[in-house]
C-alpha atoms as a PDB file:
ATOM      1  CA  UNK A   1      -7.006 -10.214  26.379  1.00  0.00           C
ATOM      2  CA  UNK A   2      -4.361  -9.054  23.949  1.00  0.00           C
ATOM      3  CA  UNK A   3      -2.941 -11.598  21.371  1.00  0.00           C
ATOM      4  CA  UNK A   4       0.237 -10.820  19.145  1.00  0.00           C
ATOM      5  CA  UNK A   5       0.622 -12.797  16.196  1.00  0.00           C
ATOM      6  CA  UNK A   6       4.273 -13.103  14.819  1.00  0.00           C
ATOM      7  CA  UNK A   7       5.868 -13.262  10.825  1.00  0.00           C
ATOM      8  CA  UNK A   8       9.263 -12.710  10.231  1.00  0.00           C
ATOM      9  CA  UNK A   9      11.395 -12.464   6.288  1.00  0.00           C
ATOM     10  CA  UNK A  10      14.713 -13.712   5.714  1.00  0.00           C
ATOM     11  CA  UNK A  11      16.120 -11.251   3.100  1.00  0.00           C
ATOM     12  CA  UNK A  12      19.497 -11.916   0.944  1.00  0.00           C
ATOM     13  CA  UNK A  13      20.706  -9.657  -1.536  1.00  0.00           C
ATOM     14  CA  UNK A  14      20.329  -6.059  -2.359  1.00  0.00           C
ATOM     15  CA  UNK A  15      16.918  -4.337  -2.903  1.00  0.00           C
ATOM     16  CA  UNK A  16      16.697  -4.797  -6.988  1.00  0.00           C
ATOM     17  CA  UNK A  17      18.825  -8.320  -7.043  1.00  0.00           C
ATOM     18  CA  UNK A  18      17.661  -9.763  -4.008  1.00  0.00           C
ATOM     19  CA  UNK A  19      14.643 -12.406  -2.610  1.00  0.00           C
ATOM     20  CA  UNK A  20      13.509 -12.623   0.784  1.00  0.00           C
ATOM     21  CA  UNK A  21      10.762 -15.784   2.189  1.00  0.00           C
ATOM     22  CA  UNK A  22       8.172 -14.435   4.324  1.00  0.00           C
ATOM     23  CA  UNK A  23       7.407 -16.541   7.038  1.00  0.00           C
ATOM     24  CA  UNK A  24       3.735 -16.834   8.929  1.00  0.00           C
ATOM     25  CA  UNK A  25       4.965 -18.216  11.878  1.00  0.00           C
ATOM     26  CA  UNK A  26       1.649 -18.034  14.309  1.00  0.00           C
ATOM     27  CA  UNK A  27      -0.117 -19.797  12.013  1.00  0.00           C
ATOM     28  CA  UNK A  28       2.739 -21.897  10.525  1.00  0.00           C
ATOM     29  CA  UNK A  29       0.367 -21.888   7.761  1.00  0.00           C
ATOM     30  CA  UNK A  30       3.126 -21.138   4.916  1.00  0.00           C
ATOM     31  CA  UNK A  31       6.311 -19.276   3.749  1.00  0.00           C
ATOM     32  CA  UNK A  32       6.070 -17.203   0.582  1.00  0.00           C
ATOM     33  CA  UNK A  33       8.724 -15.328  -1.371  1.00  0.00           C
ATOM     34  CA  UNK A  34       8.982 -11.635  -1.484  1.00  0.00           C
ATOM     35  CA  UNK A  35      11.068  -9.280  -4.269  1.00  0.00           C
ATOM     36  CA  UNK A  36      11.124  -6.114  -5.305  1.00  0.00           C
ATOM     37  CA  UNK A  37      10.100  -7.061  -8.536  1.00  0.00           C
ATOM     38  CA  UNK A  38       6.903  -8.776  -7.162  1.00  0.00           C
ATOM     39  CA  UNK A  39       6.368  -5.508  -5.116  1.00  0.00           C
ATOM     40  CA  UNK A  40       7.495  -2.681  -8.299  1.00  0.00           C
ATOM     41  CA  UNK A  41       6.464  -4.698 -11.509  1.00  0.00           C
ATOM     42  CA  UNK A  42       3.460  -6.431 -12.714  1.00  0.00           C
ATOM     43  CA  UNK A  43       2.415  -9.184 -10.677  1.00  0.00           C
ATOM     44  CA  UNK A  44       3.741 -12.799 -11.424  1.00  0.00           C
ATOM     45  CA  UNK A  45       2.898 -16.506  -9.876  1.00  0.00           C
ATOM     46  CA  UNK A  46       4.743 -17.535  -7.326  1.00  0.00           C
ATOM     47  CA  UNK A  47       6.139 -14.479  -5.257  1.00  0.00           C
ATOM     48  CA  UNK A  48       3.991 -12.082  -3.189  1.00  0.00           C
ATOM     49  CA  UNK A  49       4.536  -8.376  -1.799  1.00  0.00           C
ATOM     50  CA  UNK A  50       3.918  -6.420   1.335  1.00  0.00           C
ATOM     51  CA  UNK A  51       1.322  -4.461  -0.529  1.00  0.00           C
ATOM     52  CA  UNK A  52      -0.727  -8.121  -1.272  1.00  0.00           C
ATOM     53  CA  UNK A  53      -0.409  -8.992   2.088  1.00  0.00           C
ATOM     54  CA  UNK A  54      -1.808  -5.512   3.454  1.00  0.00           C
ATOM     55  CA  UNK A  55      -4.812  -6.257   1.181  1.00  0.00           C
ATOM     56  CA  UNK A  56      -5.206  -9.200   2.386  1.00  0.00           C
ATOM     57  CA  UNK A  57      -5.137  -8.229   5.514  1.00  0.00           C
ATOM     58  CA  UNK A  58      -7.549  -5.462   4.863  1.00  0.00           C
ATOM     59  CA  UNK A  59      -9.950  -7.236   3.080  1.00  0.00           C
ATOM     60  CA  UNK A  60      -9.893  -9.859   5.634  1.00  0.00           C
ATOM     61  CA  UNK A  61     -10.278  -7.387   9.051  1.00  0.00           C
ATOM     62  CA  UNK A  62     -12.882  -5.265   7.012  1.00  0.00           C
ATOM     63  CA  UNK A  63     -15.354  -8.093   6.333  1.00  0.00           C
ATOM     64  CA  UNK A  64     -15.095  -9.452  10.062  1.00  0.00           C
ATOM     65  CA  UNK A  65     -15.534  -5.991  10.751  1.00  0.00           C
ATOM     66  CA  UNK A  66     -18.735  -4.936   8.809  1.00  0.00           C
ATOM     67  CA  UNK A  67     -19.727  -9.124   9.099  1.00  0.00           C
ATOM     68  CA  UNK A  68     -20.070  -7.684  13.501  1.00  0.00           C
ATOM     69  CA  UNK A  69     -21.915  -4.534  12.655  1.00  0.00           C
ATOM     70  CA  UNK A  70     -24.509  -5.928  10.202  1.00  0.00           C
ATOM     71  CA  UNK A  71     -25.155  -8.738  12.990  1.00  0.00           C
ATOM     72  CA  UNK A  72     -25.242  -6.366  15.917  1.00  0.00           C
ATOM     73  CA  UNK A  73     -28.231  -4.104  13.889  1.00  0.00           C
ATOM     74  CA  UNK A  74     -30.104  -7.526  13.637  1.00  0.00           C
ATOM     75  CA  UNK A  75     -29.480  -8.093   9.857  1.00  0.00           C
ATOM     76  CA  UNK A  76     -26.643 -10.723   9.825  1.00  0.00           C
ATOM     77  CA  UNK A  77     -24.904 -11.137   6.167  1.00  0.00           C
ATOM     78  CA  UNK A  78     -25.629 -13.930   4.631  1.00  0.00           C
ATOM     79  CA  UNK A  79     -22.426 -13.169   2.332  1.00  0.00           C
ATOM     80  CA  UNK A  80     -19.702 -10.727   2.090  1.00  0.00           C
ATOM     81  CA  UNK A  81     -17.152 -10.446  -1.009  1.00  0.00           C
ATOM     82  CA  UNK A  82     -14.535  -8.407   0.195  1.00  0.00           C
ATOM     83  CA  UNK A  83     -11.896  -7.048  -2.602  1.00  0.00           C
ATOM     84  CA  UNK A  84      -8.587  -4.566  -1.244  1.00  0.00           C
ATOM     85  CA  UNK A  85      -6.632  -3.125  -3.868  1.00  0.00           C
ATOM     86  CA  UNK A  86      -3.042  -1.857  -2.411  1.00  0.00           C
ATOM     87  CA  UNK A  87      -1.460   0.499  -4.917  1.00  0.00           C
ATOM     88  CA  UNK A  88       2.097   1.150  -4.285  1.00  0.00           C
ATOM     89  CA  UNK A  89       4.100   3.617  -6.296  1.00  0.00           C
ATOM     90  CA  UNK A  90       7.942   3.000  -6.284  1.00  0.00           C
ATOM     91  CA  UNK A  91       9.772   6.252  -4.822  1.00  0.00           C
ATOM     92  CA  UNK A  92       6.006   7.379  -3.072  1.00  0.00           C
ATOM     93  CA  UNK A  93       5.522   4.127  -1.318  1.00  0.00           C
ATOM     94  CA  UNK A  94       1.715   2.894  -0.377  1.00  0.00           C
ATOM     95  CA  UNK A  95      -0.611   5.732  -2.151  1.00  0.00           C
ATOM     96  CA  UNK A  96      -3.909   4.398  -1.737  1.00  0.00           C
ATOM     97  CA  UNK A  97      -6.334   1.083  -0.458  1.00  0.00           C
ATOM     98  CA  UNK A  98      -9.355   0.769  -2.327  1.00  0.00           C
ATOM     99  CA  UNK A  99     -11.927  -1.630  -1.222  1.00  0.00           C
ATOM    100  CA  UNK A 100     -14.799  -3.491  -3.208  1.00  0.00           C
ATOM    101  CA  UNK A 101     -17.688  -5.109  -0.864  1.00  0.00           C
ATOM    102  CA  UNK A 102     -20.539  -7.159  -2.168  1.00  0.00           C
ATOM    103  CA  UNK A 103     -22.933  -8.389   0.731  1.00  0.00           C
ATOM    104  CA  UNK A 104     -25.985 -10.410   0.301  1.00  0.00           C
ATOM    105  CA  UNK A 105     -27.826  -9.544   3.473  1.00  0.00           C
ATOM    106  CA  UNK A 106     -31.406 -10.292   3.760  1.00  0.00           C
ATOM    107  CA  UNK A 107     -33.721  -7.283   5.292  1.00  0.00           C
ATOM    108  CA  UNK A 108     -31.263  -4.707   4.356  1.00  0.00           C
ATOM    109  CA  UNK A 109     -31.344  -2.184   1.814  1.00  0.00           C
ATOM    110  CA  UNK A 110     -28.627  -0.455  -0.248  1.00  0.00           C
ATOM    111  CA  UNK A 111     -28.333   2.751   1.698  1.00  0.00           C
ATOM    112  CA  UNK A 112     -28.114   0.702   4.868  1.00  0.00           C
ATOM    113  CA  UNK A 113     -25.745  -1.614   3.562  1.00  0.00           C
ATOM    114  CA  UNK A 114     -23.363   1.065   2.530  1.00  0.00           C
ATOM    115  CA  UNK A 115     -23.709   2.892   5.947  1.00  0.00           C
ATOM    116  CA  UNK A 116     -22.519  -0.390   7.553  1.00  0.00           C
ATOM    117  CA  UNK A 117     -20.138  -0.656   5.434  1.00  0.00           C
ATOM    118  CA  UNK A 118     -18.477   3.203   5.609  1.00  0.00           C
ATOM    119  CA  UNK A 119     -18.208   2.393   9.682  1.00  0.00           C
ATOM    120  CA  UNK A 120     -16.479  -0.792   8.969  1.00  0.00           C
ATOM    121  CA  UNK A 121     -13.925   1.119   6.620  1.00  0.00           C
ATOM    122  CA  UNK A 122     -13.788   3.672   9.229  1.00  0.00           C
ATOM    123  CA  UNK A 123     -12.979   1.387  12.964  1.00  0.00           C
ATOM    124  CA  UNK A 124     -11.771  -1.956  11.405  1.00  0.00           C
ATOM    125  CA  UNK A 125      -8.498  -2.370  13.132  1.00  0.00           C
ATOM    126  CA  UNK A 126      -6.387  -2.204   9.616  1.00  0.00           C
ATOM    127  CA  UNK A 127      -7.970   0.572   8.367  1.00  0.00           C
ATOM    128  CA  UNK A 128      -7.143   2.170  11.459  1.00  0.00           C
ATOM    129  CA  UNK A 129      -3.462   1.199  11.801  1.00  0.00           C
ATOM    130  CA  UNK A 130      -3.101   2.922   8.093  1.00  0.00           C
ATOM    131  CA  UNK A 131      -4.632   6.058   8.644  1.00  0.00           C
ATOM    132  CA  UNK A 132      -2.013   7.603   6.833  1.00  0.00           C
ATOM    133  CA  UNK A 133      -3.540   5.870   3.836  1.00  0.00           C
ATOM    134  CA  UNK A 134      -6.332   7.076   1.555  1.00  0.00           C
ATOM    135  CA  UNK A 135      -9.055   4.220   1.604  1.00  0.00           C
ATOM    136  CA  UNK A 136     -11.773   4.631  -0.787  1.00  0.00           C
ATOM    137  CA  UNK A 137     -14.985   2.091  -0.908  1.00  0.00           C
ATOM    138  CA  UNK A 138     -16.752   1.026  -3.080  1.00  0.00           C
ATOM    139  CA  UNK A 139     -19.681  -1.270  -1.110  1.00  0.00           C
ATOM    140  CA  UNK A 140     -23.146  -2.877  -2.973  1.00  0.00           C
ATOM    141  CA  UNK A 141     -25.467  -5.723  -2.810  1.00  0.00           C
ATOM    142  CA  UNK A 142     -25.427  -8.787  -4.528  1.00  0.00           C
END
């Protein structure tokens, strides 16, 4: 069965002088503020960006993702560490995901790990709705 989840931003302002709050609404789990300057400058407390929330969602969808094919070859993680780094380049837009994956995942060795974890960068939902995206890995064991 399908499922849709929903979030929705209230914006005021122009691009460089505005704020918008971004809303989780299926979850209902919070409301966060979003500006460019979160998005363009150095990150500060307090304000997020579409490019955290991507890696978040990345880093998130990859570990369920690898967490389903380490289990289906019989060596369930005991562990994952999952790290997405969203670089965003103002004028260029999203230019790159790179993701960091530390497993601890008894019976397996490091070539095996990182096989399992190449096919989870490959066919984990996010990474394929942004295949317009260079995704790099870096993937090791604890």
């Amino acid at each position: 069965m399908a499922t849709t989840r929903q979030a929705h931003t209230v914006w005021e302002g122009s691009l460089l002088d505005g704020k918008g709050v971004v809303s989780l609404d299926s979850s209902g789990i919070g409301e966060y503020p979003v500006t460019w300057a979160a998005r363009a400058e150095a990150p500060a407390s307090g304000r997020t960006s579409p490019e955290e929330l991507i890696a978040a969602a990345h880093s998130s969808c990859f570990s369920m993702a690898l967490s389903h094919g380490l289990a289906g070859a019989g060596t369930p993680p005991a562990r994952l560490e999952t790290k997405a780094d969203v670089t965003f380049q103002p004028g260029e837009g999203i230019t790159g995901i790179h993701i960091t994956v530390v497993g601890t995942v008894p019976g397996l060795d490091e070539a095996g790990f990182v096989k399992a974890a190449e096919d989870a960068k490959t066919n984990c939902p996010v990474s394929q709705a942004l295949t317009g995206t260079k995704i790099t890995l870096t993937a090791e064991l604890g």
